[in-house]
C-alpha atoms as a PDB file:
ATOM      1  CA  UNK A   1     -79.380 -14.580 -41.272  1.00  0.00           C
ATOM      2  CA  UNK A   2     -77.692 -17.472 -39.923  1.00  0.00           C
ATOM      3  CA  UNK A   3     -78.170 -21.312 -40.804  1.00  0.00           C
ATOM      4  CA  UNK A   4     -78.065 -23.541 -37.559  1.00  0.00           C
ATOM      5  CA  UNK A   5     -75.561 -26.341 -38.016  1.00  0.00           C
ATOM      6  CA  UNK A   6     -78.631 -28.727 -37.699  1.00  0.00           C
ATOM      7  CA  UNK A   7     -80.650 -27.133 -40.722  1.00  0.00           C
ATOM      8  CA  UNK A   8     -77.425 -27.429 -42.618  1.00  0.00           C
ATOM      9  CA  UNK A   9     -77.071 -30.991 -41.901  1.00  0.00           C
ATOM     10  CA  UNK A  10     -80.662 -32.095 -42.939  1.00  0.00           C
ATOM     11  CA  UNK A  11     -80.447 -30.414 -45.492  1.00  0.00           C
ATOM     12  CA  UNK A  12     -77.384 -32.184 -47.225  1.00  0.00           C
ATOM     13  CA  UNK A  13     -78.953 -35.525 -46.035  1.00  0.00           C
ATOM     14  CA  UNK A  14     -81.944 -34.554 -47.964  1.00  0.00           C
ATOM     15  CA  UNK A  15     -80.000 -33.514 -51.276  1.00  0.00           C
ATOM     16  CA  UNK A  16     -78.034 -36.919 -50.949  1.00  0.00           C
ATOM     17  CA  UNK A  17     -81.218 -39.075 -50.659  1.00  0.00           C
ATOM     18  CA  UNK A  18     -83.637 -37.286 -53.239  1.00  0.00           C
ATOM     19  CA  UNK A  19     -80.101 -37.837 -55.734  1.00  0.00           C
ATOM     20  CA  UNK A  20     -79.470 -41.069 -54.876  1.00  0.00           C
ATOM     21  CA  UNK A  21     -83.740 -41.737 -55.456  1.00  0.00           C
ATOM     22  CA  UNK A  22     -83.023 -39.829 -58.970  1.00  0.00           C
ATOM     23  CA  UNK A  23     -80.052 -42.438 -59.759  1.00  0.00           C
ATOM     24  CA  UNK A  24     -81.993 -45.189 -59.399  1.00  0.00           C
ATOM     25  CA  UNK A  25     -85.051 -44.403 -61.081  1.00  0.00           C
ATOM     26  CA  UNK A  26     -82.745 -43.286 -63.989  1.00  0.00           C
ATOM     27  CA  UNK A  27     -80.449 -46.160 -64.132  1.00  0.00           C
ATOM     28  CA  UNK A  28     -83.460 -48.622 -63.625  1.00  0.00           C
ATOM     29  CA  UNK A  29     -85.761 -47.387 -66.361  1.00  0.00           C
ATOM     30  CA  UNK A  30     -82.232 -47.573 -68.547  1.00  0.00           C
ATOM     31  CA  UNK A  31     -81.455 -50.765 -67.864  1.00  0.00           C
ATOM     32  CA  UNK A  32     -85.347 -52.474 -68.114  1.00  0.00           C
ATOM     33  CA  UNK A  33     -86.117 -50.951 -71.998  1.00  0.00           C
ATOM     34  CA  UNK A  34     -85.506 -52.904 -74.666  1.00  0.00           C
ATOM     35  CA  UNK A  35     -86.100 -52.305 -78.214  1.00  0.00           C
ATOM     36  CA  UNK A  36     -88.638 -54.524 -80.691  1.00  0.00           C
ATOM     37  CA  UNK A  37     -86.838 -55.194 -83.665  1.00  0.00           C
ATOM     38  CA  UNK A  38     -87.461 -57.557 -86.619  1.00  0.00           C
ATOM     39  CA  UNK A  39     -84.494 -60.297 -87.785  1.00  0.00           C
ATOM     40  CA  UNK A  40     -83.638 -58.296 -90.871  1.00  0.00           C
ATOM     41  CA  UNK A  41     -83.266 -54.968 -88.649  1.00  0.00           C
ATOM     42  CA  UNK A  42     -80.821 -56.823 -86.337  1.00  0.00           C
ATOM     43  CA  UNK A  43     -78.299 -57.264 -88.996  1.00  0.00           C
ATOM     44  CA  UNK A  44     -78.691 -53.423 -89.663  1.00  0.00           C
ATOM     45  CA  UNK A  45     -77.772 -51.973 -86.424  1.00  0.00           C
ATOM     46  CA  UNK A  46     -74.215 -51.861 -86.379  1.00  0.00           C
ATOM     47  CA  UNK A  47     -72.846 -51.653 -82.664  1.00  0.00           C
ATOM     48  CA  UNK A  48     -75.789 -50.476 -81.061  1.00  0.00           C
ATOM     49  CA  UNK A  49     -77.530 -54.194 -81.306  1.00  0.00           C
ATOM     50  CA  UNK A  50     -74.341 -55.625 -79.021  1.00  0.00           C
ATOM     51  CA  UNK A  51     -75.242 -53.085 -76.645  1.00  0.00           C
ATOM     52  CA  UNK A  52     -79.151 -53.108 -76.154  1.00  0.00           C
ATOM     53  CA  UNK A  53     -81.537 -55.310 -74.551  1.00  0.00           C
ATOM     54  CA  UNK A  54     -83.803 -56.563 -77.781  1.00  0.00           C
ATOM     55  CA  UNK A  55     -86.697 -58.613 -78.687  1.00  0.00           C
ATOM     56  CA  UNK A  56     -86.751 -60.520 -81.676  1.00  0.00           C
ATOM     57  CA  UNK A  57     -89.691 -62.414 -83.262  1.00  0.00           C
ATOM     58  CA  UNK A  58     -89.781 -64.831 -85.974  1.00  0.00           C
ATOM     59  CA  UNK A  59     -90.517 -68.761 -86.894  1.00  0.00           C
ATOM     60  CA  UNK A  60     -88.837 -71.786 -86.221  1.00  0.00           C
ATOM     61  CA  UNK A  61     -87.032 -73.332 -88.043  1.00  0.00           C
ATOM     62  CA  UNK A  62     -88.385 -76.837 -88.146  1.00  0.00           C
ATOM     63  CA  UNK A  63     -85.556 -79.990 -87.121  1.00  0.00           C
ATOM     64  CA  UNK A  64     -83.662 -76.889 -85.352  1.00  0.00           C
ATOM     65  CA  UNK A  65     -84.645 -77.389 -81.736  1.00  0.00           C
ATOM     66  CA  UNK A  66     -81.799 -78.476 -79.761  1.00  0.00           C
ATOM     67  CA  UNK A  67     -82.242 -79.340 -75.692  1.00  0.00           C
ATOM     68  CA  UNK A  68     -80.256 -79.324 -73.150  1.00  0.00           C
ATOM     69  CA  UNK A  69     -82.361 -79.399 -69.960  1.00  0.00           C
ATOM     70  CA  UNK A  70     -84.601 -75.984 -69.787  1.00  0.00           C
ATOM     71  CA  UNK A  71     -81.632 -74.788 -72.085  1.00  0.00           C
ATOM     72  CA  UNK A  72     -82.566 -74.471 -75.771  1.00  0.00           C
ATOM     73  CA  UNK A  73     -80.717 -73.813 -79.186  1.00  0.00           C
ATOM     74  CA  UNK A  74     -83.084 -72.975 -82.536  1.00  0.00           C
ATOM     75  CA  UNK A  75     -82.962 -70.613 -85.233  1.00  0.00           C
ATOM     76  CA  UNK A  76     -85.405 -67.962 -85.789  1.00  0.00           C
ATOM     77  CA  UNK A  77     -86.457 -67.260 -89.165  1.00  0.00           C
ATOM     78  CA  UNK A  78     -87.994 -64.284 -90.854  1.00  0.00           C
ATOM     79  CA  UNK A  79     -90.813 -66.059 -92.259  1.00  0.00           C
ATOM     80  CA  UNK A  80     -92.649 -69.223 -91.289  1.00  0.00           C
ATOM     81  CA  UNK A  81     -91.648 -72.076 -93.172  1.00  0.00           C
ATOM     82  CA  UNK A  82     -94.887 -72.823 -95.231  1.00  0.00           C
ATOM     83  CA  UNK A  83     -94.513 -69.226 -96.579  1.00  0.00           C
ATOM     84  CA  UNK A  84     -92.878 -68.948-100.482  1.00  0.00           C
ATOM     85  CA  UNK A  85     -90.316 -66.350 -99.065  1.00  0.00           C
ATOM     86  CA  UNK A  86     -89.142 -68.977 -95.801  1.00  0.00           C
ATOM     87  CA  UNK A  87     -85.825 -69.894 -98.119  1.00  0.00           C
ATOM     88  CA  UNK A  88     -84.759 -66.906 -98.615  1.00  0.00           C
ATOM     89  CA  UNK A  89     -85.590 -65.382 -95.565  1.00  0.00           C
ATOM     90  CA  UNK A  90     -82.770 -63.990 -92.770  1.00  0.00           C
ATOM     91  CA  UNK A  91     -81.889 -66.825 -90.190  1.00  0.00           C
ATOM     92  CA  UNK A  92     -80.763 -66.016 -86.967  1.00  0.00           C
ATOM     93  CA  UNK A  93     -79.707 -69.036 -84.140  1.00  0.00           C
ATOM     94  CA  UNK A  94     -80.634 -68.235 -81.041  1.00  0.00           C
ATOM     95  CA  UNK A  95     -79.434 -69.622 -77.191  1.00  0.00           C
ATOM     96  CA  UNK A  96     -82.413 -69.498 -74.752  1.00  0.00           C
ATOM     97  CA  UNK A  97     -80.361 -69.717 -70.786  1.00  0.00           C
ATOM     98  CA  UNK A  98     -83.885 -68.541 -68.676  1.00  0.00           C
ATOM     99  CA  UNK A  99     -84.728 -69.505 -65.414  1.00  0.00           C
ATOM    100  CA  UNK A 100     -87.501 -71.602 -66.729  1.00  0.00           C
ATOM    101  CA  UNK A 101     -88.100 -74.132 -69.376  1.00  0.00           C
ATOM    102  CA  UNK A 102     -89.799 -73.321 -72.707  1.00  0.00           C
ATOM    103  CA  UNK A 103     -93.058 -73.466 -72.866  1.00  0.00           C
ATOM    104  CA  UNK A 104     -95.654 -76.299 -74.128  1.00  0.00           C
ATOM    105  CA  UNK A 105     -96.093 -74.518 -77.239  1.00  0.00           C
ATOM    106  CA  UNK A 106     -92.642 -73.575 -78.433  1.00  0.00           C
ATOM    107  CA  UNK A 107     -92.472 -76.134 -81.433  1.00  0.00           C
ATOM    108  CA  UNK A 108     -91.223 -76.148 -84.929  1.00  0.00           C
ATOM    109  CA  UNK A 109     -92.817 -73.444 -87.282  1.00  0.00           C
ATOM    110  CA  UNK A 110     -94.355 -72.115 -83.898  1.00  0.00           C
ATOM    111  CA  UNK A 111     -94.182 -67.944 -84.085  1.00  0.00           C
ATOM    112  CA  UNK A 112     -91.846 -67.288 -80.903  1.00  0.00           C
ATOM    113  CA  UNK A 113     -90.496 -64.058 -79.054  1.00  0.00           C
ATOM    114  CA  UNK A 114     -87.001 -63.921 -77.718  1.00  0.00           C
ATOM    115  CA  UNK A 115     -85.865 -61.190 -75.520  1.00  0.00           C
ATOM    116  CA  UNK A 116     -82.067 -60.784 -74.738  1.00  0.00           C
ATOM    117  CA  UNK A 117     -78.945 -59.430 -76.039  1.00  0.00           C
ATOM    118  CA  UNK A 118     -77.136 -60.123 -79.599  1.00  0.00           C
ATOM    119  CA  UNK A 119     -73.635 -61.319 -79.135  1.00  0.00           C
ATOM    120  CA  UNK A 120     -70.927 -60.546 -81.232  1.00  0.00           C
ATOM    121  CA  UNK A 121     -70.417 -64.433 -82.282  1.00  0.00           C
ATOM    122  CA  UNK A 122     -73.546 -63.888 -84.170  1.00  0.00           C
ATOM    123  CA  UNK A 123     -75.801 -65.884 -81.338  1.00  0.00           C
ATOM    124  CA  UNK A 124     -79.181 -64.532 -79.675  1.00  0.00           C
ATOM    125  CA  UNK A 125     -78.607 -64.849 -76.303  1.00  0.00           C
ATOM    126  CA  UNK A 126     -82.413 -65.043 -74.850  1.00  0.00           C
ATOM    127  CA  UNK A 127     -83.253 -65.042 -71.342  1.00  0.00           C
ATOM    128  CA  UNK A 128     -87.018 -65.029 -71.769  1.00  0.00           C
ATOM    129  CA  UNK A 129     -89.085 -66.649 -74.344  1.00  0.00           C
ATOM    130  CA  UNK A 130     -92.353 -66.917 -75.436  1.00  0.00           C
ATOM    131  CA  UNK A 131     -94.271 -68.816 -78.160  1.00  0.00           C
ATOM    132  CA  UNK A 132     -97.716 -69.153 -79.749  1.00  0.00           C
ATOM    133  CA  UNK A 133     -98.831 -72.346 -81.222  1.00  0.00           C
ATOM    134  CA  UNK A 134     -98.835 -72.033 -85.353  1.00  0.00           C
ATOM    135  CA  UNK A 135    -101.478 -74.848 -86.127  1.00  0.00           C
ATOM    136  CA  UNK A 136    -104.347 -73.559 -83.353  1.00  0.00           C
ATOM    137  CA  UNK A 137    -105.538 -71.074 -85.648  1.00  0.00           C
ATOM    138  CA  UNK A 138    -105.090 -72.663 -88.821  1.00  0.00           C
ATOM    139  CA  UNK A 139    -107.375 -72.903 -91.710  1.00  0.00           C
ATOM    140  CA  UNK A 140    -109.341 -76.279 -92.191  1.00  0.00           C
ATOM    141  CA  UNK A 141    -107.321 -78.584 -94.833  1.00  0.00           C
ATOM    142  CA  UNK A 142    -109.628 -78.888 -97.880  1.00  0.00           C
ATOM    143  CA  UNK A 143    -111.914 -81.668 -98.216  1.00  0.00           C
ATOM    144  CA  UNK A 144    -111.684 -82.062 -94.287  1.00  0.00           C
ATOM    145  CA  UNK A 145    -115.012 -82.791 -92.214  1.00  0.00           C
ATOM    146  CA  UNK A 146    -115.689 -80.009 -89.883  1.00  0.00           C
ATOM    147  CA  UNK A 147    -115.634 -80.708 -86.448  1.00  0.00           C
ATOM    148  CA  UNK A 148    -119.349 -82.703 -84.650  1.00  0.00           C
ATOM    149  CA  UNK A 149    -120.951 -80.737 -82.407  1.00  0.00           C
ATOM    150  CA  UNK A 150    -121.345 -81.685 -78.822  1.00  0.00           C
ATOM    151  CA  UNK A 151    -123.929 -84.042 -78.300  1.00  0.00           C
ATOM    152  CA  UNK A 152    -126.982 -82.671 -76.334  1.00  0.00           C
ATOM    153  CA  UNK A 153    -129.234 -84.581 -74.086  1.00  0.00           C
ATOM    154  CA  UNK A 154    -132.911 -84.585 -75.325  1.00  0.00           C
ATOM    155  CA  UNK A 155    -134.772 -82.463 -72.386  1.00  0.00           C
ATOM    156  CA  UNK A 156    -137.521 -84.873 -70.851  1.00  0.00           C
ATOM    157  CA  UNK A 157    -141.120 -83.853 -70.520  1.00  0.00           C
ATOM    158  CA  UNK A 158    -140.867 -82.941 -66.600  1.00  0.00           C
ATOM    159  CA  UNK A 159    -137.773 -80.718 -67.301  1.00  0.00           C
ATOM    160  CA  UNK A 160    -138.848 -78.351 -70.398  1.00  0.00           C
ATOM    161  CA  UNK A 161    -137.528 -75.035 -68.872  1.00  0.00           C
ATOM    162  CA  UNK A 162    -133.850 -74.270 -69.204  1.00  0.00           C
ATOM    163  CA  UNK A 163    -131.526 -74.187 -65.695  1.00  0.00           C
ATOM    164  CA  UNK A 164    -131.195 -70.608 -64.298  1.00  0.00           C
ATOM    165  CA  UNK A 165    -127.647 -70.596 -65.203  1.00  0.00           C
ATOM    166  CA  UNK A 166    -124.935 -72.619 -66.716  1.00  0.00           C
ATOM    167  CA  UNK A 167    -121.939 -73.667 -65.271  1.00  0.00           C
ATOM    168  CA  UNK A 168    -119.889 -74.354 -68.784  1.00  0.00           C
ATOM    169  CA  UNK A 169    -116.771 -72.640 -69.489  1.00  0.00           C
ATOM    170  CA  UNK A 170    -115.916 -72.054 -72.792  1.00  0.00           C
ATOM    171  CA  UNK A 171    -112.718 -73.969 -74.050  1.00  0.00           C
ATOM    172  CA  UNK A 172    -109.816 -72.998 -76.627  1.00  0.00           C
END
């Protein structure tokens, strides 16, 4: 049986396209993991960490913000400064270069997340970061009143049943 220069020719287009599809889904899904590691595990990785997109969480170091526009320099530590451990805890100084500023709640002892590479100068290069506020969730300081309640209108004699619905939105 003979192939007709045609089917030959799709063919080979075919192979060439569904290979250069399989390249790029490989090389893509390469290139966008990164691996979750902790401050003290970054020092243990030898040469893979200069080679592998990472994330890194930790505290802030209080006083160790540094700004330069929406660039930032800070160090990362292991555990959040209020903590007994916090001076003996791994330190790690971090460069934050992103395409946007930090955001409102990246502040000293805040918990942040940088994602980025580990160069060999001993610098976290981040291009993303994120932070949670440290103080939201805190516990009440002792002897501290608790927070009043909203005040509440009295409901006048003409008006006794509640509205059909409310329109308040819960606030953090």
């Amino acid at each position: 049986m003979k192939v007709s220069p045609n089917t030959l020719r799709v063919s080979i287009a075919v192979a060439v396209i569904l290979g250069t599809i399989g390249w790029l889904a490989y090389s893509g899904y390469s290139s966008s993991k990164s691996y979750y590691v902790t401050i003290a595990q970054l020092g243990g990785m030898g040469d893979k960490a200069y080679h592998s997109n990472l994330r890194v969480e930790g505290f802030v170091e209080p006083g160790s913000i540094e700004r330069h526009g929406p660039h930032v320099e800070f160090v990362l530590n292991e555990y959040e400064s209020h903590s007994p451990k916090a001076p003996g805890g791994r330190l790690l100084k971090v460069s934050y270069k992103g395409s946007e500023p930090p955001p409102d709640t990246f502040k000293d002892d805040s918990q942040a997340l940088a994602m980025g590479t580990y160069g060999r100068d001993g610098v976290f290069h981040a291009t993303v970061l994120q932070a949670k506020c440290a103080s939201k969730y805190a516990p009440a300081q002792p002897g501290a009143q608790p927070p009043a309640p909203a005040a509440t209108k009295p409901a006048s004699a003409s008006n006794t049943a509640p509205p059909p619905f409310s329109t308040q939105t819960a606030t953090n």
